[in-house]
C-alpha atoms as a PDB file:
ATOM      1  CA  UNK A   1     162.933  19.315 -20.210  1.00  0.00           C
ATOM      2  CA  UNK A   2     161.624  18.144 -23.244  1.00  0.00           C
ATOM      3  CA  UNK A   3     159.192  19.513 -25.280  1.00  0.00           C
ATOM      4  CA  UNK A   4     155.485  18.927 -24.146  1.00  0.00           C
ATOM      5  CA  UNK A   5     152.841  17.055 -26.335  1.00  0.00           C
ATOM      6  CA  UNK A   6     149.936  19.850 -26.576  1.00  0.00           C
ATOM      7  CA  UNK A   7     146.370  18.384 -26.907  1.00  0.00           C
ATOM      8  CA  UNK A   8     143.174  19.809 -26.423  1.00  0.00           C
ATOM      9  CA  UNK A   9     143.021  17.562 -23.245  1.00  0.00           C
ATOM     10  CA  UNK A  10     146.191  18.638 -21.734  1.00  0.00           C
ATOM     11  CA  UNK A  11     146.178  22.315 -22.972  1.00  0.00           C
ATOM     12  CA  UNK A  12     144.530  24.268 -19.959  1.00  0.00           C
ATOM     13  CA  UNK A  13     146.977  23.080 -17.640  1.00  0.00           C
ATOM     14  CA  UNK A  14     150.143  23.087 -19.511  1.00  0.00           C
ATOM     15  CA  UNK A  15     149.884  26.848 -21.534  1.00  0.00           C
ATOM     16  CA  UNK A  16     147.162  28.552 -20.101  1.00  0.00           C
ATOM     17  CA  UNK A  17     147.175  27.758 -16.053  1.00  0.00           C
ATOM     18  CA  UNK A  18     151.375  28.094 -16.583  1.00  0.00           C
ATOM     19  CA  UNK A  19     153.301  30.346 -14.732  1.00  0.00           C
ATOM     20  CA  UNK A  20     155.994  30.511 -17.019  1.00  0.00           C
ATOM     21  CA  UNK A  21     155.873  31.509 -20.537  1.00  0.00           C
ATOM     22  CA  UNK A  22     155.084  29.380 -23.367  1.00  0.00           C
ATOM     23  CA  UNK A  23     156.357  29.005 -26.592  1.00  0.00           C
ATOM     24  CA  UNK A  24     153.854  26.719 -28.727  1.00  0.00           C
ATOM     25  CA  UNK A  25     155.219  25.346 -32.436  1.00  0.00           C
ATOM     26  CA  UNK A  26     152.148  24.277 -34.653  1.00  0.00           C
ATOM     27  CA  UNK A  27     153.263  22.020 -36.932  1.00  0.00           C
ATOM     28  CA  UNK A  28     152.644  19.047 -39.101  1.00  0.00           C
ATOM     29  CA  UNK A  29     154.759  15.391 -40.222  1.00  0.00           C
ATOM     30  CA  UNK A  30     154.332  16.023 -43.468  1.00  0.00           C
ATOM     31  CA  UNK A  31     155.292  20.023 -43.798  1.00  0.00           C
ATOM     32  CA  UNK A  32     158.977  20.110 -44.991  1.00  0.00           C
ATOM     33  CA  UNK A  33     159.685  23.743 -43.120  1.00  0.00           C
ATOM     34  CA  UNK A  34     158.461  22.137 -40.025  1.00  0.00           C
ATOM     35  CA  UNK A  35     161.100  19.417 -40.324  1.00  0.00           C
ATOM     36  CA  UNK A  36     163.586  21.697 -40.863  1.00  0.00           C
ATOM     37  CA  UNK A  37     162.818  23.780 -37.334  1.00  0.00           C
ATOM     38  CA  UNK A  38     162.120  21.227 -35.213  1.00  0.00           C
ATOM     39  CA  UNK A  39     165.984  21.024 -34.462  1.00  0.00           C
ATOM     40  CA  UNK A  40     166.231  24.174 -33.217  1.00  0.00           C
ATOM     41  CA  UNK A  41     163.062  24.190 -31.192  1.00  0.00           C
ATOM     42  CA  UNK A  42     164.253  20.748 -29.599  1.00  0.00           C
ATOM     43  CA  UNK A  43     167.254  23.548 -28.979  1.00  0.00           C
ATOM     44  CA  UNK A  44     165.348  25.823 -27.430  1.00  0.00           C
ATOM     45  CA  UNK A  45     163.610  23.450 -25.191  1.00  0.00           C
ATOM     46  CA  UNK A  46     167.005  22.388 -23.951  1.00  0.00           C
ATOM     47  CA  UNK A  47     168.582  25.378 -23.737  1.00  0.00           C
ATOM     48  CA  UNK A  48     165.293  27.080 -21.603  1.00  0.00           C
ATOM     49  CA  UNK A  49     164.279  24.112 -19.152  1.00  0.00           C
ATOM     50  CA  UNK A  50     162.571  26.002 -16.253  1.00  0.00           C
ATOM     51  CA  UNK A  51     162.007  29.392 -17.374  1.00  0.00           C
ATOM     52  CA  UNK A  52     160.033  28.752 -20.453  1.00  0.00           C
ATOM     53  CA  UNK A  53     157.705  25.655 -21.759  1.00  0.00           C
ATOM     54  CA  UNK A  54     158.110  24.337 -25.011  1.00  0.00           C
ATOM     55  CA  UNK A  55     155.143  22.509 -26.658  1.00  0.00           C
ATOM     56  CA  UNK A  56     154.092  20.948 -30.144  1.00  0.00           C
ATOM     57  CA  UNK A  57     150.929  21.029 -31.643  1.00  0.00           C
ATOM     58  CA  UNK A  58     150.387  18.354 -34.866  1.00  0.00           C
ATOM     59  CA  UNK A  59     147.691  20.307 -36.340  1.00  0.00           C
ATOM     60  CA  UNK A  60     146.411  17.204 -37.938  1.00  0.00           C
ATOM     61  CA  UNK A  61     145.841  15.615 -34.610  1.00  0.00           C
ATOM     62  CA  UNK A  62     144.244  18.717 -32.962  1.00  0.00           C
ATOM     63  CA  UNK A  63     142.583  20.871 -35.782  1.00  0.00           C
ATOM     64  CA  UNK A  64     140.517  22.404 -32.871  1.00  0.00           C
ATOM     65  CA  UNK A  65     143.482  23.958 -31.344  1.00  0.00           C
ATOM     66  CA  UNK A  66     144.808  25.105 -34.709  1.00  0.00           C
ATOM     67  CA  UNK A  67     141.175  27.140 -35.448  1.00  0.00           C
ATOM     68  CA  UNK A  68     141.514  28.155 -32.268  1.00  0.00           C
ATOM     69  CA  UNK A  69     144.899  30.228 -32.935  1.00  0.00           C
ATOM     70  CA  UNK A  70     143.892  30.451 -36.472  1.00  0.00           C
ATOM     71  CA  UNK A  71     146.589  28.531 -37.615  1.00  0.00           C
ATOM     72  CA  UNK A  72     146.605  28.905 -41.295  1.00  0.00           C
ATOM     73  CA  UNK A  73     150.348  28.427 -42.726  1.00  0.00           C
ATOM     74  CA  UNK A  74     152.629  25.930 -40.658  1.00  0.00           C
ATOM     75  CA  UNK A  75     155.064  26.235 -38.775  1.00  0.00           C
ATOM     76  CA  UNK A  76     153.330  28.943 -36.516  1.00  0.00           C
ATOM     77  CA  UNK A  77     155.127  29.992 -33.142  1.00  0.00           C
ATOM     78  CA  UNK A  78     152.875  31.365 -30.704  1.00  0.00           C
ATOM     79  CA  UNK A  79     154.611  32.740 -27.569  1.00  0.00           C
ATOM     80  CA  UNK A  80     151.854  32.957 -24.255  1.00  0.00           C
ATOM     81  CA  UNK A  81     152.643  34.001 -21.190  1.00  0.00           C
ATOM     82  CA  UNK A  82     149.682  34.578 -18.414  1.00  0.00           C
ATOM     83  CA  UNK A  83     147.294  33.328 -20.827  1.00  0.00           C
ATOM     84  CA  UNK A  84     147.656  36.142 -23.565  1.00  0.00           C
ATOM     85  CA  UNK A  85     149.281  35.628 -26.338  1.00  0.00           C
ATOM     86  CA  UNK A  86     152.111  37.594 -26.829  1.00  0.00           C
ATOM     87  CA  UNK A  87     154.419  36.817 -30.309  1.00  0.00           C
ATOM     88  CA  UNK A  88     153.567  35.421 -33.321  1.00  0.00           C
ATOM     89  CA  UNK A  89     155.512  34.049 -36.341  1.00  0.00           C
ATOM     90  CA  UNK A  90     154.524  32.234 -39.113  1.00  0.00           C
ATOM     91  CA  UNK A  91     157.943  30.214 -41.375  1.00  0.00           C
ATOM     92  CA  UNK A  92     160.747  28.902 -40.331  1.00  0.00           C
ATOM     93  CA  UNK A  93     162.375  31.672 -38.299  1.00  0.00           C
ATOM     94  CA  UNK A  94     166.018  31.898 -36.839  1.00  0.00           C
ATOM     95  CA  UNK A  95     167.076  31.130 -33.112  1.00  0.00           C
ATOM     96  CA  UNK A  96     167.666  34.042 -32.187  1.00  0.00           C
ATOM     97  CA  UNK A  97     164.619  35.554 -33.518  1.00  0.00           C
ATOM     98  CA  UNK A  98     162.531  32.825 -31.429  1.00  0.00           C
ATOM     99  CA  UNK A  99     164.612  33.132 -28.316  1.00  0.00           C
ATOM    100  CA  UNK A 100     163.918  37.127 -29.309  1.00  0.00           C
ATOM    101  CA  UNK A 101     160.237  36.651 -28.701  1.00  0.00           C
ATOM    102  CA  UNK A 102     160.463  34.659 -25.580  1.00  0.00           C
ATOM    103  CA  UNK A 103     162.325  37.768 -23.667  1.00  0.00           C
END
């Protein structure tokens, strides 16, 4: 499964109505860091197709969602499972350390 598109339109159902866990990258075209992990998230989407969700959020495009989580440094990785939020990272963090915060 790839990862999903997150909007503000799509977000209920996708992250917060999910039954499985969701790990949510915030992130930008322009932010160089975010370039650089959205290999390994791609990854990560691969490698956990039907145990976890992976979604993207272009803060540009949805700066409501971003307040919302109070993005304020991209990338952000917010992990949310039954509608709580459960990990946070802000930076470009290892795979394992991601796949860390989805267990």
């Amino acid at each position: 499964m790839a990862e999903l598109t997150l909007t503000k339109n799509n977000f209920e159902a996708e992250v917060m109505q999910s039954r499985l866990p969701v790990l949510i990258d915030f992130w930008a075209s322009w932010c160089g860091p975010c370039r650089m992990l959205a290999p390994v998230i791609e990854q990560i989407a691969e490698e956990t197709a039907g145990s976890v969700k992976v979604g993207k959020v272009n803060v540009d495009e949805e700066p409501e969602l971003a307040a919302a989580f109070q993005v304020a440094s991209i990338p952000t990785l917010v992990v949310i499972r039954d509608g709580k939020i459960t990990q946070t990272a802000v930076g470009v963090q290892p795979k394992d350390r991601i796949l860390d915060m989805l267990r």
